[in-house]
C-alpha atoms as a PDB file:
ATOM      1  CA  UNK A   1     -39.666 149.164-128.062  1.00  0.00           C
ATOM      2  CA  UNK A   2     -39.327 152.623-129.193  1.00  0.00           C
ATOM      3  CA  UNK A   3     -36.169 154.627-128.326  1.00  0.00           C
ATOM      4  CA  UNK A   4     -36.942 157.857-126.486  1.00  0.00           C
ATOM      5  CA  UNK A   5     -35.612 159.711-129.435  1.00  0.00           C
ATOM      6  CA  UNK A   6     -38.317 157.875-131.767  1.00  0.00           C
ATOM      7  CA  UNK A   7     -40.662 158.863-128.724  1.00  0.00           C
ATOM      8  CA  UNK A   8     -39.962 162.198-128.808  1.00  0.00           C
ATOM      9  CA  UNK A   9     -40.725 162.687-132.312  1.00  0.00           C
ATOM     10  CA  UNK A  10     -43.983 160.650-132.449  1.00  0.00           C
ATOM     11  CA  UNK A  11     -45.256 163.297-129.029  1.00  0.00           C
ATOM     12  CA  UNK A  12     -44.627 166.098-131.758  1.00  0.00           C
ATOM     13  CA  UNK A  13     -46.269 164.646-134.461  1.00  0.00           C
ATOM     14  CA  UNK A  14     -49.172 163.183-133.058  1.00  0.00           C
ATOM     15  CA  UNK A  15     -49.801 165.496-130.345  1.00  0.00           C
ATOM     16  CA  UNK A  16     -48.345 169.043-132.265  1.00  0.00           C
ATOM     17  CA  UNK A  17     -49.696 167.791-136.137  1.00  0.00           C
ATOM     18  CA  UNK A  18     -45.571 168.525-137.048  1.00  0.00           C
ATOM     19  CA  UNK A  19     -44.909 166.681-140.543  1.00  0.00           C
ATOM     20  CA  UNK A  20     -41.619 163.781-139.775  1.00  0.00           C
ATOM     21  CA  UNK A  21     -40.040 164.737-142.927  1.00  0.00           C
ATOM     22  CA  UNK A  22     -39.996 168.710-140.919  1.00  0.00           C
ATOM     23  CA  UNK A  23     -38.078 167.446-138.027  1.00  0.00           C
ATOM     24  CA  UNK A  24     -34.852 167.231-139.292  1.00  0.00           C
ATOM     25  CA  UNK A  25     -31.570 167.109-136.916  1.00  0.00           C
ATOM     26  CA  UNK A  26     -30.363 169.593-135.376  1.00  0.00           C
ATOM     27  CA  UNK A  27     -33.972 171.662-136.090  1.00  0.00           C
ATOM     28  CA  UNK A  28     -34.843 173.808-132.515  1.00  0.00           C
ATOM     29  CA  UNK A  29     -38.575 173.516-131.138  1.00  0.00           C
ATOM     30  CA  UNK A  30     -38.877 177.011-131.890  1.00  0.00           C
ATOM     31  CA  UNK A  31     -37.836 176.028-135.672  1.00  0.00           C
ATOM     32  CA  UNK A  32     -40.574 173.359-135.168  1.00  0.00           C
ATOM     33  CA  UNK A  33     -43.165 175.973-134.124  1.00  0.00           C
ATOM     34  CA  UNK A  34     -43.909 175.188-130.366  1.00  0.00           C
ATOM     35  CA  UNK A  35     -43.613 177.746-128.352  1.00  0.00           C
ATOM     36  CA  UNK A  36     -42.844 178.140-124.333  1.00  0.00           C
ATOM     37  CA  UNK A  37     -46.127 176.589-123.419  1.00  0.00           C
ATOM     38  CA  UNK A  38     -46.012 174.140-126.064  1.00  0.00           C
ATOM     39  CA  UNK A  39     -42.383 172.861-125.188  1.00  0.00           C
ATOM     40  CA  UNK A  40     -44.223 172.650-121.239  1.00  0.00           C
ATOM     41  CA  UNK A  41     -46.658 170.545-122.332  1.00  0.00           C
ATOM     42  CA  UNK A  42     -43.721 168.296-124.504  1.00  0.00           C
ATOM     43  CA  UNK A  43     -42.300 168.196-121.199  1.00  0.00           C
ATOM     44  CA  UNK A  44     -45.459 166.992-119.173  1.00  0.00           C
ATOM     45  CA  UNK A  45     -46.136 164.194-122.041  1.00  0.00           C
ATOM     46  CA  UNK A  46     -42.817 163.123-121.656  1.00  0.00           C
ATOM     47  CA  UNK A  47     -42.941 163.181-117.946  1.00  0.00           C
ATOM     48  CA  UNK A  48     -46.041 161.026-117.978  1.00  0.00           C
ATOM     49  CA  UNK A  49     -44.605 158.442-120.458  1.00  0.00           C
ATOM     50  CA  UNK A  50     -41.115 158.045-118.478  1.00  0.00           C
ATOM     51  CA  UNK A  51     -41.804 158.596-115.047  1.00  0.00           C
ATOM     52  CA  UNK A  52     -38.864 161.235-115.247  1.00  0.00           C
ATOM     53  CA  UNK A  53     -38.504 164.522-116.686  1.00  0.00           C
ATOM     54  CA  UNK A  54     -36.558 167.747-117.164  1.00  0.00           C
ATOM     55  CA  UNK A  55     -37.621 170.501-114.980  1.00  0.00           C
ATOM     56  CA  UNK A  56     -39.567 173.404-116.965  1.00  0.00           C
ATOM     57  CA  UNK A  57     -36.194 175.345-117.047  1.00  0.00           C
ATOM     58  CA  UNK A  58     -34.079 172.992-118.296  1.00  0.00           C
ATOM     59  CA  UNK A  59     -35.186 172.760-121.785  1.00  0.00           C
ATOM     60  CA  UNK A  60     -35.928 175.780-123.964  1.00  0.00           C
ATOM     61  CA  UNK A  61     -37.216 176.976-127.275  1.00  0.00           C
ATOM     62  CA  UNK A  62     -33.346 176.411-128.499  1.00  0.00           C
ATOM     63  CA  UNK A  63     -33.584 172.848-127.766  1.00  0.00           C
ATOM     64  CA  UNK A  64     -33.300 170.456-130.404  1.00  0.00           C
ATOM     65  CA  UNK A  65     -35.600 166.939-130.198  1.00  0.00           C
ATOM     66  CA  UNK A  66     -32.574 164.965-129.647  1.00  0.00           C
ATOM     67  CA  UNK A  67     -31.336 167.336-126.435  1.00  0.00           C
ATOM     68  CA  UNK A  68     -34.756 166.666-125.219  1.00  0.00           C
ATOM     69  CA  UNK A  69     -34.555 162.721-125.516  1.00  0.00           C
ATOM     70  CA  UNK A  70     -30.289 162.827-124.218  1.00  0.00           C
ATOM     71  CA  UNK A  71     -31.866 164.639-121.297  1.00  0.00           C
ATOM     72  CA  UNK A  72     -34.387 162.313-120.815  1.00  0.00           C
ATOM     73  CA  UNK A  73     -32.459 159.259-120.804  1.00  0.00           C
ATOM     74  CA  UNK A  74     -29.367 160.973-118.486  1.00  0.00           C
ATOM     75  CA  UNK A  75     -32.805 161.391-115.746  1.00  0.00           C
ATOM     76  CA  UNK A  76     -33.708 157.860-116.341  1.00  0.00           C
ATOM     77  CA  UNK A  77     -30.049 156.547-115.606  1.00  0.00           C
ATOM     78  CA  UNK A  78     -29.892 158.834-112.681  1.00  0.00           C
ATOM     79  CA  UNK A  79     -33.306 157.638-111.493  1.00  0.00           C
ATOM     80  CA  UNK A  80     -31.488 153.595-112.245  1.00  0.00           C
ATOM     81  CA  UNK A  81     -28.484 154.292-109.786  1.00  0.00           C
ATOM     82  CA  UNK A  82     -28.159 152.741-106.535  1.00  0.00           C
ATOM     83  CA  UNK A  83     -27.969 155.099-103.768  1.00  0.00           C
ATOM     84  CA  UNK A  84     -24.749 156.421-102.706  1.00  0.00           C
ATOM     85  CA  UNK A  85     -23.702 156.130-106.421  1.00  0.00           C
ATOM     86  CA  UNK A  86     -24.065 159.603-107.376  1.00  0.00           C
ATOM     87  CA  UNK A  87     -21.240 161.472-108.867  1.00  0.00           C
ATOM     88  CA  UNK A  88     -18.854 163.099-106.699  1.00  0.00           C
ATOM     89  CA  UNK A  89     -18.411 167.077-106.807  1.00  0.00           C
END
């Protein structure tokens, strides 16, 4: 099974034609080339694949792929905890 991280760079180089050997870490989606709408529609893909996703705000141009996929997977374990287990404030 593919982690989200692999995930996340498959979406942007199937579905934004971004060369794997370009995505290097730490490199921002505006480094990448996608733009405001183009992070959106990241952010709708990913949405679709995992059931949960960051709102529009949360991720910007600044973001690197693997901020995208840690935010990703915090949702998911927030989406995986019982009721009444959120954390305290």
């Amino acid at each position: 099974m593919e982690s989200v991280h692999d995930h996340v760079i498959t979406v942007l180089t199937e579905k934004f034609d971004i060369p794997a050997e370009g995505i290097a870490p730490g490199t921002t989606l505006t480094e990448l080339g996608l733009d405001s709408l183009a992070v959106t529609e990241l952010l709708v893909t990913l949405q679709e694949q995992y059931a949960v996703g960051p709102p529009d705000d949360a991720v910007t141009g600044e973001a690197t792929p693997e901020d995208v996929a840690a935010l990703v997977r915090k949702l998911q374990s927030e989406e995986q905890r019982p009721a009444g287990q959120g954390t305290q404030e």
